[in-house]
PDB file of N, CA and C in Angstrom:
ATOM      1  N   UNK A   1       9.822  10.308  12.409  1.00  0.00           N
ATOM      2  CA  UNK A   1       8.432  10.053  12.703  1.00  0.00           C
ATOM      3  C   UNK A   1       8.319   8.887  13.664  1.00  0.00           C
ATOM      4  N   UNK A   2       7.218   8.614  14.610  1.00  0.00           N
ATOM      5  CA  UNK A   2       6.914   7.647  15.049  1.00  0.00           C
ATOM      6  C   UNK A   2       5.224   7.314  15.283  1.00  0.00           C
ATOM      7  N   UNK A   3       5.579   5.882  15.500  1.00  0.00           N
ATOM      8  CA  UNK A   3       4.241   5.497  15.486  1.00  0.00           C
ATOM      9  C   UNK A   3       3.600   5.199  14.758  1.00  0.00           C
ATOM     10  N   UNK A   4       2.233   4.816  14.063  1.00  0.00           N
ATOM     11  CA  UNK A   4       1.334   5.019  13.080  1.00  0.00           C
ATOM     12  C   UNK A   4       1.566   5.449  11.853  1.00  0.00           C
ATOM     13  N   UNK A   5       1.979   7.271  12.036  1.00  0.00           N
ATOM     14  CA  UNK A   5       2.415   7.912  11.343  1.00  0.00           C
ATOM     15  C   UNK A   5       3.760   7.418  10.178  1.00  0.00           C
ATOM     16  N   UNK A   6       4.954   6.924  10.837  1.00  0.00           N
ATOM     17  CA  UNK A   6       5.824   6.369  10.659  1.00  0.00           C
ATOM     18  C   UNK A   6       5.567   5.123   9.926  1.00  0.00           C
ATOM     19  N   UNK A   7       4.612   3.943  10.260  1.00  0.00           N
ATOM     20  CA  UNK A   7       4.473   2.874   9.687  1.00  0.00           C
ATOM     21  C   UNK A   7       4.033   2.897   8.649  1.00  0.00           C
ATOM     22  N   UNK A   8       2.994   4.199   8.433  1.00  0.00           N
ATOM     23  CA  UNK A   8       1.973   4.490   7.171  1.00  0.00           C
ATOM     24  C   UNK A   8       2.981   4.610   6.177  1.00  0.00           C
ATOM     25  N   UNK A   9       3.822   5.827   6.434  1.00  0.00           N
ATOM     26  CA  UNK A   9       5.082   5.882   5.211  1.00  0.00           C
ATOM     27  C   UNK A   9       5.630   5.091   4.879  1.00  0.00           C
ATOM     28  N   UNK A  10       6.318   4.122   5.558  1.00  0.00           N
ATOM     29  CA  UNK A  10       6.935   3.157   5.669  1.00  0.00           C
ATOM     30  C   UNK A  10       5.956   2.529   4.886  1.00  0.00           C
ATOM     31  N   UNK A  11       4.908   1.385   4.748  1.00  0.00           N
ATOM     32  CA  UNK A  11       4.038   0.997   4.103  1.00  0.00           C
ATOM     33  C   UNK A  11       4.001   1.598   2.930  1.00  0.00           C
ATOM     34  N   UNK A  12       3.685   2.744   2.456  1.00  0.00           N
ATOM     35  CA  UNK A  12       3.141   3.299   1.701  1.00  0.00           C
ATOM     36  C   UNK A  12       4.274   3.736   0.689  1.00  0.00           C
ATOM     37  N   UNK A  13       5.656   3.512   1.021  1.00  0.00           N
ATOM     38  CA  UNK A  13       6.917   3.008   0.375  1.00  0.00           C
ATOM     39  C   UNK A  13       7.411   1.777  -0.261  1.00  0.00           C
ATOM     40  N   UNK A  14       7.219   1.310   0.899  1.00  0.00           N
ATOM     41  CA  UNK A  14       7.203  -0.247   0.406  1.00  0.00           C
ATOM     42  C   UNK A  14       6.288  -0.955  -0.769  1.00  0.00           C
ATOM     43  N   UNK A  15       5.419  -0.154  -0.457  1.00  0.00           N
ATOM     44  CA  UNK A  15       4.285  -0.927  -1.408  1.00  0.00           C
ATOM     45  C   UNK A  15       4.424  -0.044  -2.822  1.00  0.00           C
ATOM     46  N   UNK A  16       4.700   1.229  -3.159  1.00  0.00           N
ATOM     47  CA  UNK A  16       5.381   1.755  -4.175  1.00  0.00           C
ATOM     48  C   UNK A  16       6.572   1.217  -5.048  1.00  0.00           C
ATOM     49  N   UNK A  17       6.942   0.145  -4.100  1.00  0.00           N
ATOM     50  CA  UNK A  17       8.659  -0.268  -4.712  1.00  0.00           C
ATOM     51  C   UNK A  17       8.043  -1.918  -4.855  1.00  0.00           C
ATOM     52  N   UNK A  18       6.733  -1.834  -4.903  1.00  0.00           N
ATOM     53  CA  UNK A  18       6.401  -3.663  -5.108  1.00  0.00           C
ATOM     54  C   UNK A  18       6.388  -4.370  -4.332  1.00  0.00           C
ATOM     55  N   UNK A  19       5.785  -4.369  -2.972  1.00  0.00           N
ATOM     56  CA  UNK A  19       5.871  -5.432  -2.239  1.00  0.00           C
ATOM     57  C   UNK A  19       4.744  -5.691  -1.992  1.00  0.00           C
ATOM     58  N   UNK A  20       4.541  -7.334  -1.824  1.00  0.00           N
ATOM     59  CA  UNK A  20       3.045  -7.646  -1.534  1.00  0.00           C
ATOM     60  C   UNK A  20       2.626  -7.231  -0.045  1.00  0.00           C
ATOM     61  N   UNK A  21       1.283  -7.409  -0.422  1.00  0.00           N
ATOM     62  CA  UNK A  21       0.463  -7.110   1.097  1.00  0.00           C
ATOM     63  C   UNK A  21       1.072  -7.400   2.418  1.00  0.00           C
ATOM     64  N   UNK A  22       1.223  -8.912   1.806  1.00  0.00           N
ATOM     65  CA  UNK A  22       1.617  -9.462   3.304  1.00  0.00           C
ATOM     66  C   UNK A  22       3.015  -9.352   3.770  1.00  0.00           C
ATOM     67  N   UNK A  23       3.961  -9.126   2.542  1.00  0.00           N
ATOM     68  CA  UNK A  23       5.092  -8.737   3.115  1.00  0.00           C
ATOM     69  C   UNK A  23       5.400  -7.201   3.858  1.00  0.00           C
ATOM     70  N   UNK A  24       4.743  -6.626   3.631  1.00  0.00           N
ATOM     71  CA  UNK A  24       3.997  -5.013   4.056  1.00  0.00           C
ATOM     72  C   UNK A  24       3.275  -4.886   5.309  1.00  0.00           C
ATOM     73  N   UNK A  25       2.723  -5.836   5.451  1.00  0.00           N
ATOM     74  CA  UNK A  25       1.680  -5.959   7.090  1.00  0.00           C
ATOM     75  C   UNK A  25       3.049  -6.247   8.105  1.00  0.00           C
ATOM     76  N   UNK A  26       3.632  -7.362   7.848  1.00  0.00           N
ATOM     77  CA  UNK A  26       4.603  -8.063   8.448  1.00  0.00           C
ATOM     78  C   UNK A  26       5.819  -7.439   8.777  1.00  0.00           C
ATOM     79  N   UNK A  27       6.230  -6.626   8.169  1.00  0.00           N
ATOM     80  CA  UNK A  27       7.714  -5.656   8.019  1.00  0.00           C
ATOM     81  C   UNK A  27       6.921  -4.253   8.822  1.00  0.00           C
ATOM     82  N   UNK A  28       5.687  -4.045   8.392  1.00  0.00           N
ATOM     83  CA  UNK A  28       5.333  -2.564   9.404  1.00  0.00           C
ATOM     84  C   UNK A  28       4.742  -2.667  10.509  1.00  0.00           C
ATOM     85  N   UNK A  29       4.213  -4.140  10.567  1.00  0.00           N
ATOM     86  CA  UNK A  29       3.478  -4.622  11.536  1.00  0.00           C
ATOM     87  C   UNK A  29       1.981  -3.773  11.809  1.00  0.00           C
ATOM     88  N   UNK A  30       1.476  -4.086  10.605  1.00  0.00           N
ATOM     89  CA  UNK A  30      -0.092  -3.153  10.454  1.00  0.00           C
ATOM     90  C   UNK A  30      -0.887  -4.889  10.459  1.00  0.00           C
ATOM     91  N   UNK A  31      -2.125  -4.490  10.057  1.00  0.00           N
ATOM     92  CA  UNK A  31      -3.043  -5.575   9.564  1.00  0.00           C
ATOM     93  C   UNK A  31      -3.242  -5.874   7.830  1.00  0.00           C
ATOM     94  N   UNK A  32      -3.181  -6.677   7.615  1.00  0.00           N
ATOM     95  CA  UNK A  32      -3.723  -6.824   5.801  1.00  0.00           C
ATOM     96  C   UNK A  32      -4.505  -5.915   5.539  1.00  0.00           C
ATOM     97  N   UNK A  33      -5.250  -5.798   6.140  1.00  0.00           N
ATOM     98  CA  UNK A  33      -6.515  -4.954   5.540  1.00  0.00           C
ATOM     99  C   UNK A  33      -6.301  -3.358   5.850  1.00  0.00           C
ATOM    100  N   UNK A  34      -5.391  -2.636   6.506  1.00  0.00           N
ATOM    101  CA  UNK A  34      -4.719  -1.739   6.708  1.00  0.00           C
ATOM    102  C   UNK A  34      -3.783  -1.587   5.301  1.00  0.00           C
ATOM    103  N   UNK A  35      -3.258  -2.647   5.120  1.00  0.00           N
ATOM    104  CA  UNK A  35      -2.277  -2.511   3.969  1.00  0.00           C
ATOM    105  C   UNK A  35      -3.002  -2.169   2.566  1.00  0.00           C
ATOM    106  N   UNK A  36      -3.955  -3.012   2.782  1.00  0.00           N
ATOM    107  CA  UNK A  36      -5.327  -3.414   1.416  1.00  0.00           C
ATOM    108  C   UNK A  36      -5.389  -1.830   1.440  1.00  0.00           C
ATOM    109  N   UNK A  37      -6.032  -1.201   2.405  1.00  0.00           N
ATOM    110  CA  UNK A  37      -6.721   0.205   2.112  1.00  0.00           C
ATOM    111  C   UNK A  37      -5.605   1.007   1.821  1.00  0.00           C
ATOM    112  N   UNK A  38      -4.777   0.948   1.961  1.00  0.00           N
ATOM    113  CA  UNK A  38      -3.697   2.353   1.575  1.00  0.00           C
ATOM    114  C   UNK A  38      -2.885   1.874   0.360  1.00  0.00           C
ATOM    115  N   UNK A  39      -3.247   0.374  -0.300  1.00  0.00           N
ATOM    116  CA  UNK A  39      -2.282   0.249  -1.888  1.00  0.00           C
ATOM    117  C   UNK A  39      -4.419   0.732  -2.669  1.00  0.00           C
ATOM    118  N   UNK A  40      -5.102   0.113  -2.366  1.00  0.00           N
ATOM    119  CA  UNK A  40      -6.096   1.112  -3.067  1.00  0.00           C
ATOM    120  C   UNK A  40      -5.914   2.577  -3.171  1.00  0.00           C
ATOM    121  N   UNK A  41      -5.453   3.167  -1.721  1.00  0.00           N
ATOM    122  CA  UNK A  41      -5.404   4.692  -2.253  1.00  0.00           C
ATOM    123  C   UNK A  41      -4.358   4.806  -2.746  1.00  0.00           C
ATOM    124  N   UNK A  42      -3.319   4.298  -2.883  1.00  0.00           N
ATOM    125  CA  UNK A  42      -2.096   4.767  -4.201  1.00  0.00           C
ATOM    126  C   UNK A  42      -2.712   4.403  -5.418  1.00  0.00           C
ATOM    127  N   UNK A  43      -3.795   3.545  -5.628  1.00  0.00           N
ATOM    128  CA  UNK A  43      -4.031   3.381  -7.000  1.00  0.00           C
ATOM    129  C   UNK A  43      -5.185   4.346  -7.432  1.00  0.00           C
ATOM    130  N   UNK A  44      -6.180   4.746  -6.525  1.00  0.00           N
ATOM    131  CA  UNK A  44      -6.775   6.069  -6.994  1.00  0.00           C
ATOM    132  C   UNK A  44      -6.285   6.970  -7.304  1.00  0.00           C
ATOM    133  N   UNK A  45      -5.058   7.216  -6.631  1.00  0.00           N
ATOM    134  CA  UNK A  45      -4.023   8.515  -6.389  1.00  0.00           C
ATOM    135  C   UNK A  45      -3.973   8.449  -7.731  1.00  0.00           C
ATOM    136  N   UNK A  46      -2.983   7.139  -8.493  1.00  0.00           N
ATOM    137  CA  UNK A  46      -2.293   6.887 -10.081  1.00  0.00           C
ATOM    138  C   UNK A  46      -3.596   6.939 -10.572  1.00  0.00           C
ATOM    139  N   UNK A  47      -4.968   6.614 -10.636  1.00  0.00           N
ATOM    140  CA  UNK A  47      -5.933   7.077 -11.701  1.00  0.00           C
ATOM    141  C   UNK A  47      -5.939   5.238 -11.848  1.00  0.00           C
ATOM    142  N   UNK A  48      -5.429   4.457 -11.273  1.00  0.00           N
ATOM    143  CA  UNK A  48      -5.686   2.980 -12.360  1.00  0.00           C
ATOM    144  C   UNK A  48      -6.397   1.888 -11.369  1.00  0.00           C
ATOM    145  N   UNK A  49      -7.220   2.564 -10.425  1.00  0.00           N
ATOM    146  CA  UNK A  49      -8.137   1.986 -10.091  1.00  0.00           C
ATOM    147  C   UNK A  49      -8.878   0.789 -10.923  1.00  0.00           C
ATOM    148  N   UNK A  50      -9.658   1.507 -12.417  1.00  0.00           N
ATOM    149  CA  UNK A  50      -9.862   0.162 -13.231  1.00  0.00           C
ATOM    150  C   UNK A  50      -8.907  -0.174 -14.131  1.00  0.00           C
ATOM    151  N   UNK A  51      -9.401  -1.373 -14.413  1.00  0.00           N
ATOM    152  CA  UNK A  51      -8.553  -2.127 -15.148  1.00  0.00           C
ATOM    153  C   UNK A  51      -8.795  -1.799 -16.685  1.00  0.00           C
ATOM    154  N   UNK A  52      -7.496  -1.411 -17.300  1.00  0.00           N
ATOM    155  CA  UNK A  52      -7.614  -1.260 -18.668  1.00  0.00           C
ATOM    156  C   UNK A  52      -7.656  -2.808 -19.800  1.00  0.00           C
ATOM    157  N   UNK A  53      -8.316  -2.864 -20.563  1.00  0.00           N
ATOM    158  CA  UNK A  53      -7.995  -3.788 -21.531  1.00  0.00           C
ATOM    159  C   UNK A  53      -7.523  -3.178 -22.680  1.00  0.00           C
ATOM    160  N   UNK A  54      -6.791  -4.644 -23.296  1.00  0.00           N
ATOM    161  CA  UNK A  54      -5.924  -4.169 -24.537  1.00  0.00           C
ATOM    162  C   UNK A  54      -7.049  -4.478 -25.562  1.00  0.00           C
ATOM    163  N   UNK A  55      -6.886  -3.084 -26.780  1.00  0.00           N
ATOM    164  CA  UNK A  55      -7.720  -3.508 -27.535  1.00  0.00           C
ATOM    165  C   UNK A  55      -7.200  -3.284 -28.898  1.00  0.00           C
TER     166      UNK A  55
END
C-alpha cells in the first residue's frame, strides 16, 4: 500500500497493539487528531465507547 491508505493501517495497528496518540501521529506522520478519530472508531468498532463501571 501507499500513501494515506498505508499510514491508516499502519496507525490503526499500532494503536491496536497500545500505542499512544502521539507516538502514532509521529511514527505515521498523520496529525493527533487524525489519530484521535480512528482509535474512537476502533472503540465503536469493540462496542466500549462508554465507560463501564464496576458494580
Amino acid at each position: 500500500m501507499r500513501g494515506q491508505s498505508r499510514r491508516r493501517a499502519e496507525a490503526m495497528d499500532m494503536l491496536r497493539q497500545g500505542a499512544s496518540i502521539q507516538q502514532v501521529a509521529l511514527a505515521c506522520d498523520l496529525h493527533t487528531r487524525t489519530v484521535s478519530n480512528y482509535r474512537a472508531a476502533l472503540d465503536a468498532e469493540a462496542g466500549t465507547r462508554q465507560m463501564q463501571l464496576p458494580l
